[in-house]
N, C-alpha and C. Protein backbone atom coordinates (compact mmCIF):
# COMPACT_ATOMS: atom_id res chain seq x y z
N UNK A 1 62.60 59.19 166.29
CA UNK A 1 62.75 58.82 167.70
C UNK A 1 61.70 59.61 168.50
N UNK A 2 60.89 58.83 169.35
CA UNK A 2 60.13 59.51 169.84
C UNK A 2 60.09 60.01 170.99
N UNK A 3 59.69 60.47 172.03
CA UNK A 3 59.77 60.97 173.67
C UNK A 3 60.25 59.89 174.66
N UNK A 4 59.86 58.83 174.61
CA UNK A 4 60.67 57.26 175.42
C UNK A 4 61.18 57.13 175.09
N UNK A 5 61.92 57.25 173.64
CA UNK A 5 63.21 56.60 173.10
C UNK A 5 64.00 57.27 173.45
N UNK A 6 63.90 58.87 173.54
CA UNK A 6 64.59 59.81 174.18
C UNK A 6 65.08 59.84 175.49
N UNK A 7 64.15 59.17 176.15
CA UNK A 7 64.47 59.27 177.71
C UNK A 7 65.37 57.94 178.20
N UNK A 8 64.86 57.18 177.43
CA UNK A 8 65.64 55.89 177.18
C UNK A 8 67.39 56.45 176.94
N UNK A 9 67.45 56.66 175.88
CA UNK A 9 68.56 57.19 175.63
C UNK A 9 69.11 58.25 176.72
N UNK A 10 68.89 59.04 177.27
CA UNK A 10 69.07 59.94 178.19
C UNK A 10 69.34 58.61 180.20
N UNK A 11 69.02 57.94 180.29
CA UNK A 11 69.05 56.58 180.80
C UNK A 11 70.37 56.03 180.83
N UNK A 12 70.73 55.42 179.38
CA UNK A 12 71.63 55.17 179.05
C UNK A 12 72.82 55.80 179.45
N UNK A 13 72.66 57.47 178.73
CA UNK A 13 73.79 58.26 179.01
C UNK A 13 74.21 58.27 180.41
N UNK A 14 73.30 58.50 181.24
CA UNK A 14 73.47 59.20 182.38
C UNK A 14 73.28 57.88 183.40
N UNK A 15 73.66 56.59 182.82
CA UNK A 15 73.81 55.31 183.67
C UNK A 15 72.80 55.26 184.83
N UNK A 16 71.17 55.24 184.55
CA UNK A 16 70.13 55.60 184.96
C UNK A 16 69.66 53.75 185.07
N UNK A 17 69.21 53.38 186.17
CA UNK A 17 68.32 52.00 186.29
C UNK A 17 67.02 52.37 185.59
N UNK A 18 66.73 51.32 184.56
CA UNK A 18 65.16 51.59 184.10
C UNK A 18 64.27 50.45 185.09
N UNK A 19 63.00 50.50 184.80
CA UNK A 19 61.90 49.36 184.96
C UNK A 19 60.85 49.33 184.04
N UNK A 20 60.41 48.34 183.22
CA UNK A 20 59.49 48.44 182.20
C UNK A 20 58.33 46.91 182.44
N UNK A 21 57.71 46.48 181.87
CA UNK A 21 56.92 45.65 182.04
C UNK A 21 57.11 45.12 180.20
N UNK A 22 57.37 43.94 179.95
CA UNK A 22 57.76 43.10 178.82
C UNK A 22 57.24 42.26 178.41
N UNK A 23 55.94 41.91 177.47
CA UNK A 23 55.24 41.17 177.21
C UNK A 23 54.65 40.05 178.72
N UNK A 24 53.84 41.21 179.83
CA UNK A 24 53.04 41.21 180.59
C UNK A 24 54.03 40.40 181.73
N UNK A 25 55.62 40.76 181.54
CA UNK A 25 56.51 40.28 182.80
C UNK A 25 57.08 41.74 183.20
N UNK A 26 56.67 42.28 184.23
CA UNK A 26 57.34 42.86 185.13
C UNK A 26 59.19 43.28 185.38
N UNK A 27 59.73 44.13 184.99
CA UNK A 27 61.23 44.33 184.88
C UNK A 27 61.56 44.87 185.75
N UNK A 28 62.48 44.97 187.05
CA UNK A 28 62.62 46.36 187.81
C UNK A 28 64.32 46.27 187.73
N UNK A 29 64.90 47.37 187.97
CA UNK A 29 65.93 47.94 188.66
C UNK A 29 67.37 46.92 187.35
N UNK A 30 66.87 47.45 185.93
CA UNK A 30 67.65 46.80 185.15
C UNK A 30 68.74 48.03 184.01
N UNK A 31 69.51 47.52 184.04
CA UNK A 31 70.77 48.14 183.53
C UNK A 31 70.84 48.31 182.12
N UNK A 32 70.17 49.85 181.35
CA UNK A 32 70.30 49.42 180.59
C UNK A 32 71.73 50.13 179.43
N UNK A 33 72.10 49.64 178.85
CA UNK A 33 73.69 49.65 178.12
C UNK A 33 73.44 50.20 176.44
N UNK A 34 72.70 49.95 175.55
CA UNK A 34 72.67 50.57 174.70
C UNK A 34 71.40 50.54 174.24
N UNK A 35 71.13 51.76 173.38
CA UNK A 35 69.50 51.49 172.43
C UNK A 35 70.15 51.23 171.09
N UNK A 36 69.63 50.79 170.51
CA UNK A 36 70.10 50.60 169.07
C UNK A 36 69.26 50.30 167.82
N UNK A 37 69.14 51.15 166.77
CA UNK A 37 67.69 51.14 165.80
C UNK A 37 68.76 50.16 165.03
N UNK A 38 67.64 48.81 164.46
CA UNK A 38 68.11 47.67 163.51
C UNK A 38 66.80 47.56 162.60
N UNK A 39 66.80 47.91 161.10
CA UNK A 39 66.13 47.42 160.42
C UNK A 39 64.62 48.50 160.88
N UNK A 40 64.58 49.70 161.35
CA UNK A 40 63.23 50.66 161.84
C UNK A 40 62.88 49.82 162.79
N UNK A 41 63.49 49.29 163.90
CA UNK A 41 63.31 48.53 165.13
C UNK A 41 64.26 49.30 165.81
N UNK A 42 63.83 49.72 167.17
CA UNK A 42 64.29 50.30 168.23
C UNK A 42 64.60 49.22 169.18
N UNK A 43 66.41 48.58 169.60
CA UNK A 43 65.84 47.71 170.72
C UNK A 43 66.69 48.16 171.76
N UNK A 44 66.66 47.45 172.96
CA UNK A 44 67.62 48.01 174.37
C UNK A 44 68.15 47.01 174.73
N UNK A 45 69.60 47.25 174.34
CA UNK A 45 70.74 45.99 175.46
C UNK A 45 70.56 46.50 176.51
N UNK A 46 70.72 45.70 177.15
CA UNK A 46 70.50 45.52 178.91
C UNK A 46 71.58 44.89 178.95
N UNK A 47 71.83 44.18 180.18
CA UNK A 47 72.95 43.57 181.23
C UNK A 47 73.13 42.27 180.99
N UNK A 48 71.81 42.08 180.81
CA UNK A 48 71.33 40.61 180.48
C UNK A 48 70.31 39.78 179.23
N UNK A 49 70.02 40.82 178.53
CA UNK A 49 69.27 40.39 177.46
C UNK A 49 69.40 41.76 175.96
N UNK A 50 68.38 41.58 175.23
CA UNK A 50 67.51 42.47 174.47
C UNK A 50 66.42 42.71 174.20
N UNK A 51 65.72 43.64 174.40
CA UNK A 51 64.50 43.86 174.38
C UNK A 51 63.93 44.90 173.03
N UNK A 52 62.99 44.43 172.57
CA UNK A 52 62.25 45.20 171.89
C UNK A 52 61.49 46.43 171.99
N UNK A 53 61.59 47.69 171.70
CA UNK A 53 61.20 48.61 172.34
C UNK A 53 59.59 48.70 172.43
N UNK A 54 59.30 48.03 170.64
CA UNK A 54 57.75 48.24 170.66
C UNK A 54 56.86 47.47 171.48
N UNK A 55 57.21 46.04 172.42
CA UNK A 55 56.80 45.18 173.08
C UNK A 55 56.96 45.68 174.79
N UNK A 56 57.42 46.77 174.96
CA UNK A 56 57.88 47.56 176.07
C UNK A 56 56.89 48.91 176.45
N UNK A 57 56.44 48.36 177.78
CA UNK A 57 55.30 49.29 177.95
C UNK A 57 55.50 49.63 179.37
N UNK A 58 54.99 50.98 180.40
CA UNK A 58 55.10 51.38 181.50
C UNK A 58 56.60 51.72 182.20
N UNK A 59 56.97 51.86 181.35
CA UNK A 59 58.54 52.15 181.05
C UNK A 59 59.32 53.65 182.62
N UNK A 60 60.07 53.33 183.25
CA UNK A 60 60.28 54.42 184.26
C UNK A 60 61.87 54.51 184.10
N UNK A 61 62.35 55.81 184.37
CA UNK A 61 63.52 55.94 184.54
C UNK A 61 63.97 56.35 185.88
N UNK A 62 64.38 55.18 186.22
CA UNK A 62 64.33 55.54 187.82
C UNK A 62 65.41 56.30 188.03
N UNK A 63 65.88 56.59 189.79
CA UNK A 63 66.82 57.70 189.85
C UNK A 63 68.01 57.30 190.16
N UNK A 64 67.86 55.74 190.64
CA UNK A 64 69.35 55.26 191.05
C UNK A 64 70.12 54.90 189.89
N UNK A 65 71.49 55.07 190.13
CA UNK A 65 72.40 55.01 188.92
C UNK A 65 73.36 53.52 189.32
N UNK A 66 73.75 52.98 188.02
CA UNK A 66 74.84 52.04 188.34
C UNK A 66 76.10 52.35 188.13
């Protein structure tokens, strides 16, 4: 696990809004609910989807909480 996956996770815990940018779409102010390694794949339930961690770039942990 590396330093984003960490903070990711730390996100999670601490019911933190992320924003990331996702195969060149823009994410803001999204909820995210679990990380979960499948198969040496890192991915992130969200509210509303799953995302791939390695396709996940510019990644922020913002400060508002849900």
């Amino acid at each position: 696990m590396n330093i984003e996956q960490r903070f990711l996770q730390k996100a999670v815990t601490d019911k933190n809004y992320i924003s990331f940018t996702y195969n060149n779409k823009k994410l803001q102010k999204v909820k995210p609910l679990k990380l979960i390694k499948k198969e040496d794949k890192y991915l992130i339930q969200t509210q509303s989807d799953v995302y791939e961690f390695d396709k996940m770039s510019k990644i922020k942990i913002l400060k508002e909480r849900f």
